[in-house]
Protein backbone atom coordinates (compact mmCIF):
# COMPACT_ATOMS: atom_id res chain seq x y z
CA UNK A 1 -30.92 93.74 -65.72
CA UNK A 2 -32.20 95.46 -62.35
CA UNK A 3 -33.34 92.58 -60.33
CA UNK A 4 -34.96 92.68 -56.90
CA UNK A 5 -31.99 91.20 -55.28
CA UNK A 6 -29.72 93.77 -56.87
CA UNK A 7 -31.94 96.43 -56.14
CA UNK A 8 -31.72 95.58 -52.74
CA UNK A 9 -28.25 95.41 -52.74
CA UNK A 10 -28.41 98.75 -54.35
CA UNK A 11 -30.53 100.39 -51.71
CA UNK A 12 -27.89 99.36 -48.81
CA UNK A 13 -25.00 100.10 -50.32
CA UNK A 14 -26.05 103.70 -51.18
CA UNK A 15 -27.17 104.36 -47.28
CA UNK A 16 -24.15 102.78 -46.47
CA UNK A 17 -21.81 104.92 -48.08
CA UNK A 18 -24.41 108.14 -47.70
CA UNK A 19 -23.82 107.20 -43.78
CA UNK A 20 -20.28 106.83 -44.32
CA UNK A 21 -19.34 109.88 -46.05
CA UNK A 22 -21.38 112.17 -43.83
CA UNK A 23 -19.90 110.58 -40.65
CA UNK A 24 -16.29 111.12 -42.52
CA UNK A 25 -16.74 114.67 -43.45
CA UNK A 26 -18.43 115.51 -40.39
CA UNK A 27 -15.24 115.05 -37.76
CA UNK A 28 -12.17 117.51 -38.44
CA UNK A 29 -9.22 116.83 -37.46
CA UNK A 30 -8.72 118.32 -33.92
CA UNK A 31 -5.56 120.49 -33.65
CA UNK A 32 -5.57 121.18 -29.61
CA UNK A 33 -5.30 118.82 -26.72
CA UNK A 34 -5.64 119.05 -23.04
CA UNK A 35 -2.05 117.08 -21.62
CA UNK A 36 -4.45 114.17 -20.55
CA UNK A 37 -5.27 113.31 -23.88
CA UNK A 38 -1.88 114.07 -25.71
CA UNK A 39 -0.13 111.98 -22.77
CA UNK A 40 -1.27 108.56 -24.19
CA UNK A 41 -1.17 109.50 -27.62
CA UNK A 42 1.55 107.61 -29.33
CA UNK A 43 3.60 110.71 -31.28
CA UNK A 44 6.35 108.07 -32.04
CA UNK A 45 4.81 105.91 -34.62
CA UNK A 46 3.83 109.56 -36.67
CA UNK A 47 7.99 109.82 -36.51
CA UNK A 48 8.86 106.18 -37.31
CA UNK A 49 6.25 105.86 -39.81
CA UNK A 50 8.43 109.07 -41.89
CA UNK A 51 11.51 107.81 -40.99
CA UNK A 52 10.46 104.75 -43.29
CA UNK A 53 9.35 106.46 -45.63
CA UNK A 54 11.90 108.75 -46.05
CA UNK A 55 14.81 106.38 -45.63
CA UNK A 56 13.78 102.99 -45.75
CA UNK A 57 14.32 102.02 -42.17
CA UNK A 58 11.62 99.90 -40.87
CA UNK A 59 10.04 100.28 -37.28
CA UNK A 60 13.20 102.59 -36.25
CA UNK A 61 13.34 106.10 -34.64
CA UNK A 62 15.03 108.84 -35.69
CA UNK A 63 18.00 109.29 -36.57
CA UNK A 64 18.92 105.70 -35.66
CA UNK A 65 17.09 103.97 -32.64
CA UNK A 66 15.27 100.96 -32.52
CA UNK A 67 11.44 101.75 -32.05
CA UNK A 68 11.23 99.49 -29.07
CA UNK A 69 13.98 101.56 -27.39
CA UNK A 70 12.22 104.67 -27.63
CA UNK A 71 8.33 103.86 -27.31
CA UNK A 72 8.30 101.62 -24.72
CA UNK A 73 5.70 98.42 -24.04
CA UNK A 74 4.05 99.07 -27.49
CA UNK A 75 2.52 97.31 -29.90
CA UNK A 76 4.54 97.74 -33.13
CA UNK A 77 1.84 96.56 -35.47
CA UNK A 78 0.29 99.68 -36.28
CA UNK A 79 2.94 102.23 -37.10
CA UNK A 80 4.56 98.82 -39.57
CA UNK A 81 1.00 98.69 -41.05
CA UNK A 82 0.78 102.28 -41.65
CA UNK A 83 4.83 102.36 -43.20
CA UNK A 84 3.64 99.52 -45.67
CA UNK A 85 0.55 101.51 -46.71
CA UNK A 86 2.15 104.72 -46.90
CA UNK A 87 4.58 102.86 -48.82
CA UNK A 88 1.92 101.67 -51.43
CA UNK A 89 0.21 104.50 -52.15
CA UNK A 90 3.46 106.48 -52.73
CA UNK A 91 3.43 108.69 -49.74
CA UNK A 92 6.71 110.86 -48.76
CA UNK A 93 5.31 111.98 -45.33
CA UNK A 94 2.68 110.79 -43.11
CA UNK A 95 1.00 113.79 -41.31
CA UNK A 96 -1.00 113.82 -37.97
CA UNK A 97 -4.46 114.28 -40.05
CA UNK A 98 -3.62 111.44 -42.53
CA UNK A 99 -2.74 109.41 -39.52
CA UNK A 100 -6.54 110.46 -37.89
CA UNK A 101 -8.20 109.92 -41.41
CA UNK A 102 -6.65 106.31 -41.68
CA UNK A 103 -8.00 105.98 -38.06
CA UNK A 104 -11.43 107.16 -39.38
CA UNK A 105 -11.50 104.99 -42.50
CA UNK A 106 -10.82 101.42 -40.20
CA UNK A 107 -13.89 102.61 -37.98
CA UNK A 108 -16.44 103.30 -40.93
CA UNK A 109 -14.81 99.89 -42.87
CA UNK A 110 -15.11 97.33 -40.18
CA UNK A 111 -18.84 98.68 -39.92
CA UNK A 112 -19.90 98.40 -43.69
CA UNK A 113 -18.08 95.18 -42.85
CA UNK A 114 -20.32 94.01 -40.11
CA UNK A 115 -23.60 96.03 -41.45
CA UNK A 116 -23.38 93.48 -44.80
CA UNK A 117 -22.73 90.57 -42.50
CA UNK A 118 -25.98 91.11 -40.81
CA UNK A 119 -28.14 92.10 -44.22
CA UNK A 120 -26.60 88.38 -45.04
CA UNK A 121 -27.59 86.90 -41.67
CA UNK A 122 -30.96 88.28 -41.65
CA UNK A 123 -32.11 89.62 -44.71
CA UNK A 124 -33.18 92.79 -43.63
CA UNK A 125 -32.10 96.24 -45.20
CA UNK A 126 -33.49 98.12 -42.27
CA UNK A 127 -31.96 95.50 -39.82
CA UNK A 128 -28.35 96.61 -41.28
CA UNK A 129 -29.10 100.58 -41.69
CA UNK A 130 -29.68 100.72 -38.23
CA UNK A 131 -27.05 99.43 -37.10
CA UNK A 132 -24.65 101.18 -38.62
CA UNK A 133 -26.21 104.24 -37.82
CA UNK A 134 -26.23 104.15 -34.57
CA UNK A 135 -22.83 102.60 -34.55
CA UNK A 136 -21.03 105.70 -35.83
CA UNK A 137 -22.56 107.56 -33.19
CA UNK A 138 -20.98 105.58 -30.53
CA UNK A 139 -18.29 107.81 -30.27
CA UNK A 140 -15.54 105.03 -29.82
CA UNK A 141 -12.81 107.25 -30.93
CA UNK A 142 -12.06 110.75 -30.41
CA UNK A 143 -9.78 111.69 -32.94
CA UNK A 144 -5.79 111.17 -31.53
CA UNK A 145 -3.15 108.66 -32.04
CA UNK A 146 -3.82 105.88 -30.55
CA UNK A 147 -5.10 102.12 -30.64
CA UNK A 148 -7.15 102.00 -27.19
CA UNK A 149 -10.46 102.47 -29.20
CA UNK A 150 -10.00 99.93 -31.76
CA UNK A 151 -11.86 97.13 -29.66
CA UNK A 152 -15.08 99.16 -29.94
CA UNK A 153 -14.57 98.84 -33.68
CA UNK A 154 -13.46 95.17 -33.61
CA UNK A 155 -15.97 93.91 -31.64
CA UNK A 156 -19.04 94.52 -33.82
CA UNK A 157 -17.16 93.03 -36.40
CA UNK A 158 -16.30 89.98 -34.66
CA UNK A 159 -20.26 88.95 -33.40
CA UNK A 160 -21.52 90.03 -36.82
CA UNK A 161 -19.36 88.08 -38.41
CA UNK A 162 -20.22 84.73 -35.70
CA UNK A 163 -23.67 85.51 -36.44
CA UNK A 164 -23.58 85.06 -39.92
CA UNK A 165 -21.47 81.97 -39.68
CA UNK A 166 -23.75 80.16 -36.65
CA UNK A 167 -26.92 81.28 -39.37
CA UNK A 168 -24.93 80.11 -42.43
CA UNK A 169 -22.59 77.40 -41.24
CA UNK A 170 -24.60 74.55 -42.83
CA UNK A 171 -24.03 75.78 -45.94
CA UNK A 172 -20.55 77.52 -45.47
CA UNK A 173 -16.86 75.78 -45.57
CA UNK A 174 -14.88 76.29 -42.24
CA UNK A 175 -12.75 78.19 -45.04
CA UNK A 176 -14.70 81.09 -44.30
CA UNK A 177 -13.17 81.38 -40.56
CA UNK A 178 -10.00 82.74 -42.32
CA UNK A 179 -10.98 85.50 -43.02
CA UNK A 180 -12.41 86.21 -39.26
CA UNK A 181 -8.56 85.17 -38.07
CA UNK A 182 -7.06 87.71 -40.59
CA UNK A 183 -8.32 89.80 -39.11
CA UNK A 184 -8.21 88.85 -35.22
CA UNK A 185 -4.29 88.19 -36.22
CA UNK A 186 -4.23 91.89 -37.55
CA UNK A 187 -5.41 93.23 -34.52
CA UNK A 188 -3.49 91.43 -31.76
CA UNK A 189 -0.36 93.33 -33.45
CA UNK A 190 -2.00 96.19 -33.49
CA UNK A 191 -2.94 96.30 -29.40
CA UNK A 192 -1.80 92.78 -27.83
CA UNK A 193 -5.32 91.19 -26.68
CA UNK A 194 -7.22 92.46 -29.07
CA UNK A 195 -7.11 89.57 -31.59
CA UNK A 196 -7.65 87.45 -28.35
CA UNK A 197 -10.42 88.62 -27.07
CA UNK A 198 -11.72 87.82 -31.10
CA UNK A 199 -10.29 83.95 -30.20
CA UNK A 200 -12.16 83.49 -26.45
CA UNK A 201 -15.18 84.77 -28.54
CA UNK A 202 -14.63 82.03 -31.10
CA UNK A 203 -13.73 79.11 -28.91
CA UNK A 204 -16.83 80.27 -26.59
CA UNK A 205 -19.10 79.50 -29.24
CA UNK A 206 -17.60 77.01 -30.90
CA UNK A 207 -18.19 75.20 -27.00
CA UNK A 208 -21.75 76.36 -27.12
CA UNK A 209 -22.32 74.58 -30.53
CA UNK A 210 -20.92 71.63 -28.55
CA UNK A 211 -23.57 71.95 -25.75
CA UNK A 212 -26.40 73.19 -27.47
CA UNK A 213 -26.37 70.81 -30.35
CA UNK A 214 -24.80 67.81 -28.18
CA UNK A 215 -22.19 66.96 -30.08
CA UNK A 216 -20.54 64.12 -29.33
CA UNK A 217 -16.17 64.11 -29.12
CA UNK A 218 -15.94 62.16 -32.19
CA UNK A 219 -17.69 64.49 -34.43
CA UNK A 220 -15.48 67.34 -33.03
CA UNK A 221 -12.03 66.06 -32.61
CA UNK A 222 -12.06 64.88 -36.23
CA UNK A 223 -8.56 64.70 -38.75
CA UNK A 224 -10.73 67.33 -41.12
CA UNK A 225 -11.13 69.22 -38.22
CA UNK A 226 -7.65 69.02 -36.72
CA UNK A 227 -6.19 69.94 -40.00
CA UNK A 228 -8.44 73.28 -39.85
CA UNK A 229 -7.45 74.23 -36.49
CA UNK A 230 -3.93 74.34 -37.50
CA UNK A 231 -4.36 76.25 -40.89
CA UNK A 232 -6.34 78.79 -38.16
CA UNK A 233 -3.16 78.67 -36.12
CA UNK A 234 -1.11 79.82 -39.13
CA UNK A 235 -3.58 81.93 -40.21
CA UNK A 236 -3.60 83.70 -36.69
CA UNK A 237 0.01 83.84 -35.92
CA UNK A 238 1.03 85.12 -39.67
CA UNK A 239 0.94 88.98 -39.10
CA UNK A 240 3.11 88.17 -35.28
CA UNK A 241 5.27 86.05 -37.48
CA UNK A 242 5.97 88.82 -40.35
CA UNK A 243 6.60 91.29 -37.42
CA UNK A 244 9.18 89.53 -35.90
CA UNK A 245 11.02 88.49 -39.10
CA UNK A 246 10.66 92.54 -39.75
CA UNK A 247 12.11 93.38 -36.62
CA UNK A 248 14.93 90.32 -37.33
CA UNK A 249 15.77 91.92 -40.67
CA UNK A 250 15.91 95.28 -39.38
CA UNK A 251 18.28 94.21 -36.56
CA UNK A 252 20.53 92.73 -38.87
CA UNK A 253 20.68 95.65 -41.39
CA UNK A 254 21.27 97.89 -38.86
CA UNK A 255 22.11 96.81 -35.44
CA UNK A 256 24.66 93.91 -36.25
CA UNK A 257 22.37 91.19 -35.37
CA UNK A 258 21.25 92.86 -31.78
CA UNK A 259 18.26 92.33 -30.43
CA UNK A 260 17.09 94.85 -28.05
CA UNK A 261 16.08 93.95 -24.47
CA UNK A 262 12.61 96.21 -24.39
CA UNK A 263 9.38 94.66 -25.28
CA UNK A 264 8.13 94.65 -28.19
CA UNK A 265 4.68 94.90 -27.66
CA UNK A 266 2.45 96.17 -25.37
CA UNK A 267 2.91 93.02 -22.38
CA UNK A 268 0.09 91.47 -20.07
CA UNK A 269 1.71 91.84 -16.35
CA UNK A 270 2.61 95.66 -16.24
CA UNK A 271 -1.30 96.19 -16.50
CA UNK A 272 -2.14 93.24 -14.36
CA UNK A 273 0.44 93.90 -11.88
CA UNK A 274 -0.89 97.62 -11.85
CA UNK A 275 -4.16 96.65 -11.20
CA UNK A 276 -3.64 94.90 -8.35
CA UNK A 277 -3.63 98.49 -6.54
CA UNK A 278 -6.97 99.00 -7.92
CA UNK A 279 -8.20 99.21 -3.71
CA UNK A 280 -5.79 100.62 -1.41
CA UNK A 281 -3.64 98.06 0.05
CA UNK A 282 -0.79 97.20 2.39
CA UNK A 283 1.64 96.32 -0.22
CA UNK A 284 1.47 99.62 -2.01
CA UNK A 285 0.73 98.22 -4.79
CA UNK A 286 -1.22 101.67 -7.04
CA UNK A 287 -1.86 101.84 -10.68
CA UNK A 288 0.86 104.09 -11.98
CA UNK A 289 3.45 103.18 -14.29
CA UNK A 290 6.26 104.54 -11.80
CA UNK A 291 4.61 101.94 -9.82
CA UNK A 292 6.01 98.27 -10.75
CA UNK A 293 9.78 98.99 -11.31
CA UNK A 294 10.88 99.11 -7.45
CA UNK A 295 8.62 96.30 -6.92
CA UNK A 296 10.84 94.22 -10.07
CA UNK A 297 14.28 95.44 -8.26
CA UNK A 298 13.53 93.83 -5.03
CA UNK A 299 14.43 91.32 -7.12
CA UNK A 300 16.92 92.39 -8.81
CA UNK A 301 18.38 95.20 -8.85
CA UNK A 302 19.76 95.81 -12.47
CA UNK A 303 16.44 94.93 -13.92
CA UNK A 304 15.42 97.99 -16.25
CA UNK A 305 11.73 99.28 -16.87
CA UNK A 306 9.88 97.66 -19.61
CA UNK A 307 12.82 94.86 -20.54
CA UNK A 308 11.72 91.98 -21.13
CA UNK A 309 13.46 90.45 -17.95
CA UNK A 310 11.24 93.20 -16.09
CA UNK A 311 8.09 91.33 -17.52
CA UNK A 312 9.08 88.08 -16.29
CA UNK A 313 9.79 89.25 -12.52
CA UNK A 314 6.14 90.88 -12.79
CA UNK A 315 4.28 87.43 -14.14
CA UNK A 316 5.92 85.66 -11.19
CA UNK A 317 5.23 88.54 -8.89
CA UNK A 318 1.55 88.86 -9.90
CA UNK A 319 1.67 85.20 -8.72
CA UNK A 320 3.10 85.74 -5.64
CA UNK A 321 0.73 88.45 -4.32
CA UNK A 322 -2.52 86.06 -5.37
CA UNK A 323 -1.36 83.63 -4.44
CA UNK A 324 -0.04 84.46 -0.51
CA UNK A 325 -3.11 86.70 -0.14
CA UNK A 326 -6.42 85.71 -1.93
CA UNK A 327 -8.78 87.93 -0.07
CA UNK A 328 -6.66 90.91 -1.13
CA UNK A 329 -7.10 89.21 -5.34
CA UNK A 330 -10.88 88.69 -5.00
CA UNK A 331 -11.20 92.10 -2.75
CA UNK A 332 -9.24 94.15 -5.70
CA UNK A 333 -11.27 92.05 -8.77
CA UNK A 334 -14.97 92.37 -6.87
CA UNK A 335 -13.90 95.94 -6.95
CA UNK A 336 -13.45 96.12 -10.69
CA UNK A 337 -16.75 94.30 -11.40
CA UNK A 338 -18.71 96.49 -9.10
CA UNK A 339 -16.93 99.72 -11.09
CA UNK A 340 -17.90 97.81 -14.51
CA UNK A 341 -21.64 97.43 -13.30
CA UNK A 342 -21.61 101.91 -12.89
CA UNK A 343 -20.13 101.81 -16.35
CA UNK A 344 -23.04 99.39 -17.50
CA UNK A 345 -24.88 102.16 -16.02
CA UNK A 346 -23.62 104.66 -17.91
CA UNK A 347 -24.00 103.83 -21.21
CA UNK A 348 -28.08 103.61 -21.40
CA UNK A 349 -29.35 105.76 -24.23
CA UNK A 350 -28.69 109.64 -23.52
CA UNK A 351 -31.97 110.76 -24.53
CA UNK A 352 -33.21 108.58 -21.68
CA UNK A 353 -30.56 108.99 -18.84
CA UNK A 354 -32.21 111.73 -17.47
CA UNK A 355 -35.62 109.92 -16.43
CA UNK A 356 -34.01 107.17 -14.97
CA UNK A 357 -31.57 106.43 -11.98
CA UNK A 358 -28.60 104.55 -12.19
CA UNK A 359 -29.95 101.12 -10.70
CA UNK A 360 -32.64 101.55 -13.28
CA UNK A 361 -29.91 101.97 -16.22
CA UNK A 362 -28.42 98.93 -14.99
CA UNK A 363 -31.47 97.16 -14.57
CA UNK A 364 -32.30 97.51 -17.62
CA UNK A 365 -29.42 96.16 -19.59
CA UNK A 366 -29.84 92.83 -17.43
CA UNK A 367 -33.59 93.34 -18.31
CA UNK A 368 -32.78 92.91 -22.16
CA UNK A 369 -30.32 90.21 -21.75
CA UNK A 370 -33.36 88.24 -20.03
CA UNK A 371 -35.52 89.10 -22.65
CA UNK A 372 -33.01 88.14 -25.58
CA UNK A 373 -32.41 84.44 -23.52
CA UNK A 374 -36.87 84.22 -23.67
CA UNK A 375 -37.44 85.09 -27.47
CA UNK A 376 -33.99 83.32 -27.84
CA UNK A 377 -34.46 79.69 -25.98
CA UNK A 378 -37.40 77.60 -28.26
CA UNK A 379 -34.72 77.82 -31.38
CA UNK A 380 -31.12 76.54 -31.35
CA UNK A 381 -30.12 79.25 -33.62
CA UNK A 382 -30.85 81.80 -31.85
CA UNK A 383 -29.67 80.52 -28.13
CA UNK A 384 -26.43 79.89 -29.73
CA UNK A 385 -26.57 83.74 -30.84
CA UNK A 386 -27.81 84.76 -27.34
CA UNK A 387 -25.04 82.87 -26.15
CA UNK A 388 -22.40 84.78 -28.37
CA UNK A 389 -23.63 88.13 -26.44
CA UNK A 390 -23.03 87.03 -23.41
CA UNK A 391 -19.49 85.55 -24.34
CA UNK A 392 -18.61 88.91 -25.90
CA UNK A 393 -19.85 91.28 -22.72
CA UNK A 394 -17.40 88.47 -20.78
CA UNK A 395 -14.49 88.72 -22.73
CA UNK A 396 -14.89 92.73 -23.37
CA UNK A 397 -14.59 93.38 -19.95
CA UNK A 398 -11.18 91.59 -19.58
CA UNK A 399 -9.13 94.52 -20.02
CA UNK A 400 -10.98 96.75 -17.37
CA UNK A 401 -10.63 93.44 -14.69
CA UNK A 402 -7.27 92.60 -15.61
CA UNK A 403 -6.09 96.79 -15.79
CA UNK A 404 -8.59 99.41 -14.69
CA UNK A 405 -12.23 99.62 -15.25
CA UNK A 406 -11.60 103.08 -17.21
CA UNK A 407 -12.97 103.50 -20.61
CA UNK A 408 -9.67 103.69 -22.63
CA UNK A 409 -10.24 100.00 -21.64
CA UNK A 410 -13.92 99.10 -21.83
CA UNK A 411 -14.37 100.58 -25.28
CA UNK A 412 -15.08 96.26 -26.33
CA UNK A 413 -17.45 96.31 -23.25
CA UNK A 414 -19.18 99.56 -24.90
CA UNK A 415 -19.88 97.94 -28.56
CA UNK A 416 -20.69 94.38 -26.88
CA UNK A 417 -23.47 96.45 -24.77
CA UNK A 418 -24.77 98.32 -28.00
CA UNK A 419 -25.02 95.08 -30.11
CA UNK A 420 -26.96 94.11 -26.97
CA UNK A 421 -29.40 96.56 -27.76
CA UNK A 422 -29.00 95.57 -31.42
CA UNK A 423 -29.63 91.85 -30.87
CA UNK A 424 -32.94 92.94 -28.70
CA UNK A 425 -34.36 94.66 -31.55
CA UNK A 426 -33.15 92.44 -33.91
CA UNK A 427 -35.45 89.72 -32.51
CA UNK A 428 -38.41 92.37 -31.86
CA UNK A 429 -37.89 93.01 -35.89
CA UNK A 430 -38.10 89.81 -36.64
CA UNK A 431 -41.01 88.74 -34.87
CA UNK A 432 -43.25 91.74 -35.76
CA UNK A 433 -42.41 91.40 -39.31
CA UNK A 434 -43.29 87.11 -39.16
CA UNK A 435 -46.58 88.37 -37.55
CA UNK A 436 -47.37 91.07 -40.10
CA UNK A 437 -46.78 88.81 -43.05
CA UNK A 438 -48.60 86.13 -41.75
CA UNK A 439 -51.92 88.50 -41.43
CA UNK A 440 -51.08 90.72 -43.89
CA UNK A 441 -49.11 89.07 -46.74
């Protein structure tokens, strides 16, 4: 029987997948490059990925090279991910436009994800539709191989997902916060900060409940409680866990127990050491890659580019520069906020760019975030979903502060600023529609 609850459901789901499916049909597969682009494309997971599923030979390179060895400071999650799945659905060979399409399908899946999330949050078919719309026209990836755009995808996911649970946590069992650490676990193998940035948002709010509702330590630092946090933990640290038991396994097949001395993931201080020469300096200190290794071997000499013994020299050298010249830190990170403000700037609606300077564009954004704080601060609720905004325009721009405030690393930053938008009309939905049914209804 057709009820008005499943009709609804009916309704979204068809848009949904209407949206979908147009969006997916809608972007070939590009075929030529400009160097720029190719350059940080990541051509040896397409190889390793075929290698497995050729042979059997699990995050190697061909014909017999540890993965590590040959792609340097990268994550390993995603090219494992994609030899399991290949692996499942019977694949022989993973091409460069099955590699894209895969790409395509995470982007349009973690937003039916989030759109649901918010027609459960708010109960509001049009509320969802829009956002999804507009959210596959955000143009958060372009098309290649590589993982720098899969914050912009993660991000929407991970505040829908808070605001349903701040909405719904009365009624819901912390057991549904698994599922949100899956996933944040899944994505820190895939691009190393990733599933962080998912954690800061989730401990930021989780303080907020603490303030907002006044919470007292008792209440929070419960057994119950305890016990959760550490089935999170596991939950969180799984897919790092199966990666290095992989890697262990692989080693001992093939490489007589060996570990190799690269990295095997992507590594905080290269980026953070880089982007130290974000201003010109006296150390000389730029953001290249070439850049770090002769600072590593003035400490020692043998040390080798991207080992992990190179990492370590770069934590404590990171230190070293802060700490012996603090005007040259805060000089080099006011920089990078300033640069993040233009970017701000530069992602107002393009219809509208054109009528309004840049000081306007960025006006406007802290305009809205005023405005969502004012419809936001007579109900708990909806502070403590103001409050997730803010924490997720904070921790989105980490990458760009820590690194360079480029896109490739503000793509988070670009989704937290269009749920910004989303949140503002959000509320403006929701109070013109409790005014019309109270005259009209």
């Amino acid at each position: 029987m057709l009820t008005y609850k499943n009709f609804r459901w009916s309704i979204l789901v068809f848009f949904l997948l209407i949206f979908a499916l147009r969006f997916y049909f809608s972007h070939p597969i590009r075929t030529y490059w400009f160097y720029s682009e190719a350059y940080v494309m990541r051509f040896q997971w397409l190889d390793s990925v075929n290698l497995y599923l050729k042979s059997g030979k699990i995050l190697m390179y061909p014909p017999q090279e540890r993965l590590e060895d040959v792609s340097t400071g990268e994550d390993q999650g995603y090219p494992f991910i994609l030899s399991i799945l290949g692996n499942l659905t019977g694949k022989k060979e993973m091409t460069f436009a099955t590699f894209v399409r895969f790409n395509y399908l995470f982007l349009i899946t973690l937003g039916i994800i989030s759109s649901i999330l918010l027609f459960l949050t708010f109960d509001h078919i049009a509320i969802a539709l829009i956002f999804f719309y507009f959210y596959l026209r955000l143009d958060i990836y372009s098309g290649g191989l590589d993982h720098h755009w899969m914050l912009g995808a993660l991000l929407p996911f991970y505040i829908s997902f808070l605001m349903f649970y701040i909405y719904s946590r009365q009624k819901l069992s912390a057991f549904w916060l698994i599922f949100y650490l899956g996933v944040a676990g899944l994505a820190n193998i895939i691009r190393e900060g990733y599933g962080v940035i998912g954690i800061m948002i989730l401990v930021g709010v989780g303080f907020m409940i603490w303030v907002i509702e006044k919470l007292k330590w008792r209440q929070v630092f419960r057994v119950q409680n305890l016990v959760w946090g550490v089935i999170f933990w596991v939950i969180y640290s799984a897919p790092g866990w199966t990666l290095d038991r992989v890697r262990n396994f692989r080693n001992q097949i093939y490489f007589d127990r060996q570990a190799s001395i690269m990295i095997t993931h992507h590594g905080l201080w290269h980026n953070a050491f880089m982007g130290l020469g974000y201003v010109p300096n006296k150390y000389g200190i730029i953001w290249n890659d070439a850049n770090n290794l002769p600072f590593v071997r003035q400490v020692n000499q043998q040390a080798n580019y991207m080992t992990n013994e190179y990492f370590s020299i770069l934590g404590s050298l990171y230190f070293k520069y802060a700490l012996a010249d603090p005007g040259f830190w805060w000089t080099n990170y006011l920089a990078k906020i300033i640069s993040i403000q233009q970017f701000i700037a530069s992602l107002f609606p393009h219809e509208l760019k054109s009528f309004f300077p840049p000081f306007v564009r960025l006006l406007a954004f802290y305009v809205i975030l005023l405005t969502t704080w004012r419809l936001s601060r007579s109900n708990k609720t909806r502070l403590l979903l103001t409050s997730l905004i803010l924490i997720s325009l904070v921790a989105s721009s980490l990458p760009g502060i820590i690194g360079l405030p480029a896109q490739a690393y503000l793509r988070g930053l670009q989704s937290a600023y269009f749920m910004t938008w989303i949140y503002l009309f959000i509320l403006l939905y929701l109070e013109f529609m409790s005014k019309f049914r109270r005259h009209y209804v």
